[in-house]
PDB file of N, CA and C in Angstrom:
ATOM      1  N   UNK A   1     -14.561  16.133  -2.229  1.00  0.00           N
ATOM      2  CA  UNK A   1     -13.124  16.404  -2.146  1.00  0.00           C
ATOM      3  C   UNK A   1     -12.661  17.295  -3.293  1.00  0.00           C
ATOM      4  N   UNK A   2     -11.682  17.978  -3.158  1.00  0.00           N
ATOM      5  CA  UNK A   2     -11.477  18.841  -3.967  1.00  0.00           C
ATOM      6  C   UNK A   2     -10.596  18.321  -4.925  1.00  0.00           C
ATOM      7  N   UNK A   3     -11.060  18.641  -6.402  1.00  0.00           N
ATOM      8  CA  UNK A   3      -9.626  17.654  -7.309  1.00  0.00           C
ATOM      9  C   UNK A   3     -10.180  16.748  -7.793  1.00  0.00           C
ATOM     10  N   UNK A   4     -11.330  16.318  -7.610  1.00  0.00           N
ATOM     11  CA  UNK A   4     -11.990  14.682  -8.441  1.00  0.00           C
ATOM     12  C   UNK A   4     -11.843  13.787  -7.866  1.00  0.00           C
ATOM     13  N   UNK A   5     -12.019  13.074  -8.136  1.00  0.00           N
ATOM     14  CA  UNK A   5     -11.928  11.382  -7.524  1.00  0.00           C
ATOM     15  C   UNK A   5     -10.643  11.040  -8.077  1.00  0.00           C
ATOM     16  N   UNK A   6      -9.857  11.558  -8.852  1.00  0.00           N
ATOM     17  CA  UNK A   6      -8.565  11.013  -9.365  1.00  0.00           C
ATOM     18  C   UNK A   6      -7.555  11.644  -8.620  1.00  0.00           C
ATOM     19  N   UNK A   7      -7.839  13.344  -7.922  1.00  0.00           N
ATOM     20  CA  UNK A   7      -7.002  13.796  -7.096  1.00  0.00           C
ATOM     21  C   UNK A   7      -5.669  12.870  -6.079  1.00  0.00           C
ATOM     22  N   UNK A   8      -6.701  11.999  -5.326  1.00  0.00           N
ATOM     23  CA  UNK A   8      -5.076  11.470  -5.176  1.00  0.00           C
ATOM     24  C   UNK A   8      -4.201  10.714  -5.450  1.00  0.00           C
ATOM     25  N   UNK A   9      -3.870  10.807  -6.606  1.00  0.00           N
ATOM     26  CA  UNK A   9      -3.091  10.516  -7.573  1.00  0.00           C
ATOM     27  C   UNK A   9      -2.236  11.523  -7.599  1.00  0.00           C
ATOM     28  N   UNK A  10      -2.830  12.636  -7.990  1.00  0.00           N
ATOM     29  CA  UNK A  10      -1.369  13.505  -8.346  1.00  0.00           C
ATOM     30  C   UNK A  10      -0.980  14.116  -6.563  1.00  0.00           C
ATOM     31  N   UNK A  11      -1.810  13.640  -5.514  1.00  0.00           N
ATOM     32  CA  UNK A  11      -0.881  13.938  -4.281  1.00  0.00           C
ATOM     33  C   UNK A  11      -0.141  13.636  -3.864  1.00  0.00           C
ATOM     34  N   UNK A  12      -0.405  11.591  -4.239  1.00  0.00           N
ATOM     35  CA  UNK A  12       0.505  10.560  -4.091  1.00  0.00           C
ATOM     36  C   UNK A  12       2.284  10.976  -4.409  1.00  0.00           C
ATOM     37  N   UNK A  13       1.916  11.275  -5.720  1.00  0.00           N
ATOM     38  CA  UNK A  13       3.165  11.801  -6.953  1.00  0.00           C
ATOM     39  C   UNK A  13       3.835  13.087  -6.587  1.00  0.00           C
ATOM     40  N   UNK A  14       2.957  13.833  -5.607  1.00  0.00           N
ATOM     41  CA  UNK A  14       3.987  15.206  -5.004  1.00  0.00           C
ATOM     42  C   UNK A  14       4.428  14.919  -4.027  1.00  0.00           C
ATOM     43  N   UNK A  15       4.214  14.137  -3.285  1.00  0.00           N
ATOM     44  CA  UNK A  15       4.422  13.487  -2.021  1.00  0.00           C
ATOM     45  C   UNK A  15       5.817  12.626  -2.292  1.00  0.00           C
ATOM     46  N   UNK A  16       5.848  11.861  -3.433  1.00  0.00           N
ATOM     47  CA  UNK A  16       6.871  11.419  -3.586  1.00  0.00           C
ATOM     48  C   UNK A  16       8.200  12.179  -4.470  1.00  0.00           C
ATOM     49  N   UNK A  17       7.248  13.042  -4.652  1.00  0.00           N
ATOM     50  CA  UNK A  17       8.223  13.922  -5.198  1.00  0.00           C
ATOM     51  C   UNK A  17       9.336  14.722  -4.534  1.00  0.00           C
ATOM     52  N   UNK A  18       8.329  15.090  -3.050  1.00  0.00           N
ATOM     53  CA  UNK A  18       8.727  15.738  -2.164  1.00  0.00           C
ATOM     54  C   UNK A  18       9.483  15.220  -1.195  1.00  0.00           C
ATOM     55  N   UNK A  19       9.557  13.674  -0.950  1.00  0.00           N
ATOM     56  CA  UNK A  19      10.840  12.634  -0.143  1.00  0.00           C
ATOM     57  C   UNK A  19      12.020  12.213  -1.178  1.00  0.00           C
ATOM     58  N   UNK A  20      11.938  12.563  -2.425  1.00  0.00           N
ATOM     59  CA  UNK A  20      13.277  12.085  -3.228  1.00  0.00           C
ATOM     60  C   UNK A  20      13.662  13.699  -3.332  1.00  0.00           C
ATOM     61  N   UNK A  21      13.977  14.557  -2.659  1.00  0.00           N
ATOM     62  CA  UNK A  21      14.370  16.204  -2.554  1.00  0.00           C
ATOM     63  C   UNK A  21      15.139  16.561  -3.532  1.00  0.00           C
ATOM     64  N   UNK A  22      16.301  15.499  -3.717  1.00  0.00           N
ATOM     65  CA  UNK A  22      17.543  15.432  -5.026  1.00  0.00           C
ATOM     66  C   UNK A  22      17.251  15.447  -6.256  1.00  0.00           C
ATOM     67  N   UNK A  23      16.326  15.099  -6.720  1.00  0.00           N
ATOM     68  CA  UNK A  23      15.842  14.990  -8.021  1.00  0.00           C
ATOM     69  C   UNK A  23      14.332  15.688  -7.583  1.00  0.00           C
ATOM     70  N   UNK A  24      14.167  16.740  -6.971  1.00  0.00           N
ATOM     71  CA  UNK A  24      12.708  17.601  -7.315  1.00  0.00           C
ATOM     72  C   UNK A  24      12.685  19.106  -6.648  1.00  0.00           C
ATOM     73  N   UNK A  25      11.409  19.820  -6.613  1.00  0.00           N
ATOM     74  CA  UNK A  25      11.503  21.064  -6.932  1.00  0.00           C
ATOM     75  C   UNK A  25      11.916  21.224  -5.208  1.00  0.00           C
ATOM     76  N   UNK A  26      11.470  20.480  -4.290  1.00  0.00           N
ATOM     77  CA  UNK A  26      11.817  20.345  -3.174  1.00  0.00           C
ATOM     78  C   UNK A  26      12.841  20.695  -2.118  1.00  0.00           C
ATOM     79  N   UNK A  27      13.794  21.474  -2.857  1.00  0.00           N
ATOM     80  CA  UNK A  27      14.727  21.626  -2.185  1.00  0.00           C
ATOM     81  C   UNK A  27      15.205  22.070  -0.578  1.00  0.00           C
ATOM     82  N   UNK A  28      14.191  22.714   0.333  1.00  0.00           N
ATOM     83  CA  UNK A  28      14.153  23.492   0.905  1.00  0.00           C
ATOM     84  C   UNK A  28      15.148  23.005   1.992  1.00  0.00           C
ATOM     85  N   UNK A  29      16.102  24.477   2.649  1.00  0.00           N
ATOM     86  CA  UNK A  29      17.133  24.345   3.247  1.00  0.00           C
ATOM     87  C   UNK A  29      16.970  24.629   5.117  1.00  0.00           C
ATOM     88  N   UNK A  30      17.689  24.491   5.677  1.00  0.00           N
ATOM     89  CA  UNK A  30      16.830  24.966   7.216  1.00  0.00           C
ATOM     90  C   UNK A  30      16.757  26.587   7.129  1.00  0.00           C
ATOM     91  N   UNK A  31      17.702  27.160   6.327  1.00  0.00           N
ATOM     92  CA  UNK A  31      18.380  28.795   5.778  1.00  0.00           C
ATOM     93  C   UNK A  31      16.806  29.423   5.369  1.00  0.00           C
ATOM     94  N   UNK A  32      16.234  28.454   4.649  1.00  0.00           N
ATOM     95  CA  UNK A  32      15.256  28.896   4.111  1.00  0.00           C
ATOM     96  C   UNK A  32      13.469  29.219   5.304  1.00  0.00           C
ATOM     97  N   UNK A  33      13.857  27.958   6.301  1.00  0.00           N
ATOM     98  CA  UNK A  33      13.190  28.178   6.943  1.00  0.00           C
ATOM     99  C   UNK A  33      12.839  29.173   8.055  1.00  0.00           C
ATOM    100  N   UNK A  34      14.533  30.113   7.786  1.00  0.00           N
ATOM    101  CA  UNK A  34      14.590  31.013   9.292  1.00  0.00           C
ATOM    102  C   UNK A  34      13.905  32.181   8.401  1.00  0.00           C
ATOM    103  N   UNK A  35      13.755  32.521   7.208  1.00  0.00           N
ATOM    104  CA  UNK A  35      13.221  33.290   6.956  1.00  0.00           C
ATOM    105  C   UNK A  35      11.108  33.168   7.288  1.00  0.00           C
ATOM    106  N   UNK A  36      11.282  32.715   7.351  1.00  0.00           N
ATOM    107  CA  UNK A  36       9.414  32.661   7.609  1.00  0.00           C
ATOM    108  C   UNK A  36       9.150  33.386   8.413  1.00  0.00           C
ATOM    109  N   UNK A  37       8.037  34.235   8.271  1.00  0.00           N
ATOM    110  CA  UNK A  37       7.781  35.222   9.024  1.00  0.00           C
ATOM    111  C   UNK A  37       6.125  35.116   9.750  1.00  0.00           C
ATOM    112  N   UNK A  38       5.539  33.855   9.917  1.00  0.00           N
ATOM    113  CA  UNK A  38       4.440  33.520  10.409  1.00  0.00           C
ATOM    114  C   UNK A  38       4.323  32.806  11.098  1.00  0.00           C
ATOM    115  N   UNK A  39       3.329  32.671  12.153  1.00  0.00           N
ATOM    116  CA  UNK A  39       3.042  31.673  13.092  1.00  0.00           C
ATOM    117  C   UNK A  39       3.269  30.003  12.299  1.00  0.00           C
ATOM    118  N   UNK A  40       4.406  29.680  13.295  1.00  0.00           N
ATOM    119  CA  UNK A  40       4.393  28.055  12.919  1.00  0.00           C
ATOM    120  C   UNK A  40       3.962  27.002  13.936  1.00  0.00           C
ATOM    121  N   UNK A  41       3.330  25.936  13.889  1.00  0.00           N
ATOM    122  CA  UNK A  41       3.147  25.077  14.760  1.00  0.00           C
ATOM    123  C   UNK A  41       3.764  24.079  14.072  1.00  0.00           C
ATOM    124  N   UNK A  42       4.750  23.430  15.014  1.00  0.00           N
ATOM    125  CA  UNK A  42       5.215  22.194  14.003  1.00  0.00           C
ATOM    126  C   UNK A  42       4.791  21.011  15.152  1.00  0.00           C
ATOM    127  N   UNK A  43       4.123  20.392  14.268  1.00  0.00           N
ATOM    128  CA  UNK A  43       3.294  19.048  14.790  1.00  0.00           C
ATOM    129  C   UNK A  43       4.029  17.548  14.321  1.00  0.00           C
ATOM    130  N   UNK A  44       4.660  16.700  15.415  1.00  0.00           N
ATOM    131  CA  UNK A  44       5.152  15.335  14.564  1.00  0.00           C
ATOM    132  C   UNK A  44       4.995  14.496  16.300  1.00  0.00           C
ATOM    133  N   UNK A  45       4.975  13.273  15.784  1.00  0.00           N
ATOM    134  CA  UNK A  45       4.748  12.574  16.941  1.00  0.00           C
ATOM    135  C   UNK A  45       6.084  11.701  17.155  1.00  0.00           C
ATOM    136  N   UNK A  46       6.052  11.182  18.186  1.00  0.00           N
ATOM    137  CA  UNK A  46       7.183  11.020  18.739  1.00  0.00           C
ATOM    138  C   UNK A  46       8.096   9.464  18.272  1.00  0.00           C
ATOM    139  N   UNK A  47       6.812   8.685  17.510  1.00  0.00           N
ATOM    140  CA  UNK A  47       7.362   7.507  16.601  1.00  0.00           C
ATOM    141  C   UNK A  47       7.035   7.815  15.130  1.00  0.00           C
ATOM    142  N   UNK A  48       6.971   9.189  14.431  1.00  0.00           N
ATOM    143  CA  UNK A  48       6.593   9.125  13.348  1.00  0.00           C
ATOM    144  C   UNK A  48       8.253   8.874  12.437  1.00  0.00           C
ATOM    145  N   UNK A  49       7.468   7.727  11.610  1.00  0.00           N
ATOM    146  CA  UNK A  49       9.045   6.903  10.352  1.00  0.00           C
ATOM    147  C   UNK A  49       9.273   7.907   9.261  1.00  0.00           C
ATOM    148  N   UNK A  50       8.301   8.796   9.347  1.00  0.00           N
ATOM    149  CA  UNK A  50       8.569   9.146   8.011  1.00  0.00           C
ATOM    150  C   UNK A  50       9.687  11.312   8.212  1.00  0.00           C
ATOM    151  N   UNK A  51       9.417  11.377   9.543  1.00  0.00           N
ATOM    152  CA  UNK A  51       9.560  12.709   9.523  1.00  0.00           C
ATOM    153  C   UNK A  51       9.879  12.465  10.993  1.00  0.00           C
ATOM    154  N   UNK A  52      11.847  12.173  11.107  1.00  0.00           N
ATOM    155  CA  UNK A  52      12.328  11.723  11.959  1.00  0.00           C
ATOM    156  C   UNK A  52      12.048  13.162  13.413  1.00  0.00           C
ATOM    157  N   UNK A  53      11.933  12.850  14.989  1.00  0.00           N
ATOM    158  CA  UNK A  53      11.904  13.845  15.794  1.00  0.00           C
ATOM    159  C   UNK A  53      12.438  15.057  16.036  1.00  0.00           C
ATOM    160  N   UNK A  54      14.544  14.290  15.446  1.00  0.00           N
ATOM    161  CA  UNK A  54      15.235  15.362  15.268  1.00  0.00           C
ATOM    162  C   UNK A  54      15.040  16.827  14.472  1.00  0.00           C
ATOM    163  N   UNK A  55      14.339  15.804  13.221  1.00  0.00           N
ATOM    164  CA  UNK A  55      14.348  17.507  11.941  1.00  0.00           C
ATOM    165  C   UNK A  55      13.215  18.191  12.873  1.00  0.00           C
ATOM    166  N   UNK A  56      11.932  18.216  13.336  1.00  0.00           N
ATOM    167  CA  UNK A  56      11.196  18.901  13.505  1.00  0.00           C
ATOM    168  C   UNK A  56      11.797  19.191  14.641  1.00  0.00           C
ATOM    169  N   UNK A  57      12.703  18.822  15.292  1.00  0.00           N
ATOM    170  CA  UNK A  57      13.815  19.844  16.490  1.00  0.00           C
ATOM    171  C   UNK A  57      14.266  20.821  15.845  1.00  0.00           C
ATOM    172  N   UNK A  58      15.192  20.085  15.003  1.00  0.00           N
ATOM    173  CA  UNK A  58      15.895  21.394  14.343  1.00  0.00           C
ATOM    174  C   UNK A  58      15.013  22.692  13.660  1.00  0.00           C
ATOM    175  N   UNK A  59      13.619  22.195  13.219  1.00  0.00           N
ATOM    176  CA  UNK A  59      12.254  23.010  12.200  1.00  0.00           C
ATOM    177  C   UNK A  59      12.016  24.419  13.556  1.00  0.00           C
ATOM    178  N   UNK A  60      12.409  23.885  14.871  1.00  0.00           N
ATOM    179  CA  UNK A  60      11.751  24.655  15.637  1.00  0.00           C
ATOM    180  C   UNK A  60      12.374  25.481  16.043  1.00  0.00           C
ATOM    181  N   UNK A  61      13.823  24.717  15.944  1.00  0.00           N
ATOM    182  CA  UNK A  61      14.724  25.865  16.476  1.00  0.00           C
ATOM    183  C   UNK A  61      15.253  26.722  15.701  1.00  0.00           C
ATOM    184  N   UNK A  62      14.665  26.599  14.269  1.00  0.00           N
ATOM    185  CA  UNK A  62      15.012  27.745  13.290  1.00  0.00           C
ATOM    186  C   UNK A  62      14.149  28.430  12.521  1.00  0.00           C
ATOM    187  N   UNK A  63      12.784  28.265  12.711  1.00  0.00           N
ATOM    188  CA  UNK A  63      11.755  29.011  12.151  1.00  0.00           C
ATOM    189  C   UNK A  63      11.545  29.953  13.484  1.00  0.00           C
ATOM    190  N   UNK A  64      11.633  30.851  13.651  1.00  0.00           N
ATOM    191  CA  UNK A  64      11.414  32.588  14.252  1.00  0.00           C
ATOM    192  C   UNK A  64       9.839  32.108  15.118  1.00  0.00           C
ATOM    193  N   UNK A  65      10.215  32.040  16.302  1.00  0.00           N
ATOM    194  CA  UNK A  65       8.905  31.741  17.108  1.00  0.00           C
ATOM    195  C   UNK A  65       8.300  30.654  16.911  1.00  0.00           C
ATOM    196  N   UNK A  66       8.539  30.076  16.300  1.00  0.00           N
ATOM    197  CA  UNK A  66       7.708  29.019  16.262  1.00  0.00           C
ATOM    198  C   UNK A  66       7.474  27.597  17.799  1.00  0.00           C
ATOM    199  N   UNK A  67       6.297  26.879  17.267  1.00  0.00           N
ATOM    200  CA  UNK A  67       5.568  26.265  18.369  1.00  0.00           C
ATOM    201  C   UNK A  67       6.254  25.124  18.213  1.00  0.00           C
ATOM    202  N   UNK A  68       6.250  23.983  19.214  1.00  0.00           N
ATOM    203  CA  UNK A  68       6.418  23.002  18.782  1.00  0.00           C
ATOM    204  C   UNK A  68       4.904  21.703  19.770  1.00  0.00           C
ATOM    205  N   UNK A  69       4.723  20.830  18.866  1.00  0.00           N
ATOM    206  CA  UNK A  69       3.745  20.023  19.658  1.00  0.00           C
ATOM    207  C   UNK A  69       4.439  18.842  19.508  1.00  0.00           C
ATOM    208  N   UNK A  70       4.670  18.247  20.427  1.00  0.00           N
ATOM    209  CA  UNK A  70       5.274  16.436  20.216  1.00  0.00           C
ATOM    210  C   UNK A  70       4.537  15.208  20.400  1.00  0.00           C
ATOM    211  N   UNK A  71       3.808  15.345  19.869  1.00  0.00           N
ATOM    212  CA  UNK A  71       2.273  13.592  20.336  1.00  0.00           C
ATOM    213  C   UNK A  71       2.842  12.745  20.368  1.00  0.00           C
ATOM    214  N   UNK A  72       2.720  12.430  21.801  1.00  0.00           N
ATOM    215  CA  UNK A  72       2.916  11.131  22.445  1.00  0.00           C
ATOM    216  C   UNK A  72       2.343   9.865  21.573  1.00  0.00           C
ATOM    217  N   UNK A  73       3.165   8.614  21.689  1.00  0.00           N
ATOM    218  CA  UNK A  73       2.960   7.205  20.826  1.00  0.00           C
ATOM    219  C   UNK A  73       2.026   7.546  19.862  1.00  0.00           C
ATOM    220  N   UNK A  74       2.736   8.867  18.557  1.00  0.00           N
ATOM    221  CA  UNK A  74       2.230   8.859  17.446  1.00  0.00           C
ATOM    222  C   UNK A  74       3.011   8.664  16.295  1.00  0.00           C
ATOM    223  N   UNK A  75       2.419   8.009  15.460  1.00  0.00           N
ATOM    224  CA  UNK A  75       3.523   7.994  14.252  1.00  0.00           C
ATOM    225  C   UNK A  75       2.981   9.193  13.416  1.00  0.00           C
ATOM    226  N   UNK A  76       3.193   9.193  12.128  1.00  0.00           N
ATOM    227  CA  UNK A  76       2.909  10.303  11.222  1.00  0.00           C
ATOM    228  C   UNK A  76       1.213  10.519  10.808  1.00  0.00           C
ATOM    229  N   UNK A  77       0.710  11.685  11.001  1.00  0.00           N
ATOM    230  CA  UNK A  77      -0.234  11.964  10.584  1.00  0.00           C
ATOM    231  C   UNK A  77      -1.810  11.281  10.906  1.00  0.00           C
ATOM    232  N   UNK A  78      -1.250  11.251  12.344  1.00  0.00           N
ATOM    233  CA  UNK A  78      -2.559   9.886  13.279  1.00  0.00           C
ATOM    234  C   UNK A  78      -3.666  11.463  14.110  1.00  0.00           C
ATOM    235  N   UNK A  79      -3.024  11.917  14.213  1.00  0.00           N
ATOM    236  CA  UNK A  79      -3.504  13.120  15.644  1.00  0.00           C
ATOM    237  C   UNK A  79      -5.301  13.901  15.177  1.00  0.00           C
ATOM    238  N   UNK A  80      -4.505  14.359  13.500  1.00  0.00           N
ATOM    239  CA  UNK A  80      -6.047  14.853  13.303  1.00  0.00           C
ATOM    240  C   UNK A  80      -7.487  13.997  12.786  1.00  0.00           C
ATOM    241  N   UNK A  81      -7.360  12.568  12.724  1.00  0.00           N
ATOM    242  CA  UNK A  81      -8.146  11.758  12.087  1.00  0.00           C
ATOM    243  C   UNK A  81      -8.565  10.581  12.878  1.00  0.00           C
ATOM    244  N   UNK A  82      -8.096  10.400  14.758  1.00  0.00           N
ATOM    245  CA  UNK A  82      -8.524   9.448  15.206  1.00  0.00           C
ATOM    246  C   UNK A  82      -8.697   9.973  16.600  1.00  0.00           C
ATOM    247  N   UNK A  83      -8.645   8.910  17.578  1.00  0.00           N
ATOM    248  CA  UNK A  83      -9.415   9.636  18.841  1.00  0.00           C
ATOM    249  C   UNK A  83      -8.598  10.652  19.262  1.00  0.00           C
ATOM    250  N   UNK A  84      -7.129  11.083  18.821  1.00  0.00           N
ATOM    251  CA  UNK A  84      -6.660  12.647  18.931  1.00  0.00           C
ATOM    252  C   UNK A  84      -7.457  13.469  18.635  1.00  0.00           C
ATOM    253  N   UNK A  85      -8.364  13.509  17.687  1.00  0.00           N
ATOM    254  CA  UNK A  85      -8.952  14.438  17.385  1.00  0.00           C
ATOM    255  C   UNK A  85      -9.141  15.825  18.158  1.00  0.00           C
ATOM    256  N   UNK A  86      -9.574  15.955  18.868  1.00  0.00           N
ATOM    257  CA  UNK A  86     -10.347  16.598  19.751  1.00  0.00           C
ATOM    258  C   UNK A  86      -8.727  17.276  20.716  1.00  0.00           C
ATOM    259  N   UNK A  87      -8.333  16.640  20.689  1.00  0.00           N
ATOM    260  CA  UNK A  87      -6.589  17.678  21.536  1.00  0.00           C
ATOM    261  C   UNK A  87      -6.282  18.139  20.310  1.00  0.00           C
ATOM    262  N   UNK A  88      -6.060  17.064  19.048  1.00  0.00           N
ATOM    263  CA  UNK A  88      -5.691  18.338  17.721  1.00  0.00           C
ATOM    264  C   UNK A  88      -6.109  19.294  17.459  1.00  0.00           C
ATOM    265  N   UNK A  89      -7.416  19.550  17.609  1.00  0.00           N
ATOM    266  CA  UNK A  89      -8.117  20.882  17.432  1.00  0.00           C
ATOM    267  C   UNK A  89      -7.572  21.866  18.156  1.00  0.00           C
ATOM    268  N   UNK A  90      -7.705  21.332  19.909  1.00  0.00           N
ATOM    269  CA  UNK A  90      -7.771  22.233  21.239  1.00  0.00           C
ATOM    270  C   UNK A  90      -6.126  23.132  21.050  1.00  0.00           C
ATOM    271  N   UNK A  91      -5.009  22.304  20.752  1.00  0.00           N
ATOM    272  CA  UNK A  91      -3.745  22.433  20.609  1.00  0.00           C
ATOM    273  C   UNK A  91      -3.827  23.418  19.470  1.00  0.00           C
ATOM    274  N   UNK A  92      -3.559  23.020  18.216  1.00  0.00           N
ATOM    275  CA  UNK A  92      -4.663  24.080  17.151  1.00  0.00           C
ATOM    276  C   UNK A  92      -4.812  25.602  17.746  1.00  0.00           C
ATOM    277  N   UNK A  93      -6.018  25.384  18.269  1.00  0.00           N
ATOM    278  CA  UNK A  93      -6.803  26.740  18.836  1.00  0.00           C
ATOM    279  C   UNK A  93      -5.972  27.497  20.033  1.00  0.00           C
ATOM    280  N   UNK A  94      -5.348  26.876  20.337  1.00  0.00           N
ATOM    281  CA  UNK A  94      -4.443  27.340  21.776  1.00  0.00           C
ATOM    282  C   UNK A  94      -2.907  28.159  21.533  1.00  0.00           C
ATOM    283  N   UNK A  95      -2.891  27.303  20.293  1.00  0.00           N
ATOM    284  CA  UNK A  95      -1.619  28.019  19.728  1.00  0.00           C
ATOM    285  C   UNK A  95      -1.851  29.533  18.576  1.00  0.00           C
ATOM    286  N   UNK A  96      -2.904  29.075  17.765  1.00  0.00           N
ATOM    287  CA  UNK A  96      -3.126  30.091  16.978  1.00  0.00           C
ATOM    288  C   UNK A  96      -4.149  31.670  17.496  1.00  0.00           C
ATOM    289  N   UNK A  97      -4.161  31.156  19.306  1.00  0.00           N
ATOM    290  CA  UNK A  97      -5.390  32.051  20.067  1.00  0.00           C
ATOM    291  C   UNK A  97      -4.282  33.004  20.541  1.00  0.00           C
ATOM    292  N   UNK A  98      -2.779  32.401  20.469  1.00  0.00           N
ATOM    293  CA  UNK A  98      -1.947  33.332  21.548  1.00  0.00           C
ATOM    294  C   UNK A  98      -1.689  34.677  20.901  1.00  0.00           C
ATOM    295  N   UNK A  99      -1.114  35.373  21.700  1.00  0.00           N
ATOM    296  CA  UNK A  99      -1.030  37.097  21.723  1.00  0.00           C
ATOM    297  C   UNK A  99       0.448  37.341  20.792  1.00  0.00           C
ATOM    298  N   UNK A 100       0.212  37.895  19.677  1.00  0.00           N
ATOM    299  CA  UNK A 100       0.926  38.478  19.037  1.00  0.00           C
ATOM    300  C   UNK A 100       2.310  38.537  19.460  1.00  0.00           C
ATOM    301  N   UNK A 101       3.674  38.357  19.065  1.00  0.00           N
ATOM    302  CA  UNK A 101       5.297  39.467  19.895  1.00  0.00           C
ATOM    303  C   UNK A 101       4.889  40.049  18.449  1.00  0.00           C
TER     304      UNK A 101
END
């Protein structure tokens, strides 16, 4: 793993850095997101607690082209590490295979 064996530690700590937004470098606005100028896939499942359905509605409808994937009876961060596997990839590859605008 990259980072040591102590690495997640300081991921833990950006991670929480990154859900208290008010007090960290975190700020980011939806304003900020219409500027992106790259392929987005925004991936959240449809019971995830931590990264309610709505925002990644709103993520989609304001980042410039962007994809959206909605996994069925998933909570947060299940899709690429269990028997999803294998649609995470395919979804993945299907989105990042499409033809240029």
């Amino acid at each position: 793993p990259q980072g040591g064996a102590d690495a997640w530690k300081q991921v833990i700590a950006r991670v929480g850095d990154a859900l208290h937004a008010d007090d960290s470098e975190h700020r980011h606005r939806l304003e900020d997101l219409a500027r992106i100028q790259c392929p987005v896939l925004i991936i959240t499942g449809d019971r995830d607690p931590v990264a309610p359905l709505e925002d990644a509605l709103e993520m989609y409808r304001t980042i410039p082209d962007a994809g959206l994937w909605i996994i069925p009876h998933a909570a947060h961060i299940t899709a690429s590490n269990t028997w999803r596997a294998p649609a995470f990839a395919e979804e993945l590859r299907r989105f990042y295979s499409r033809p240029e605008k």
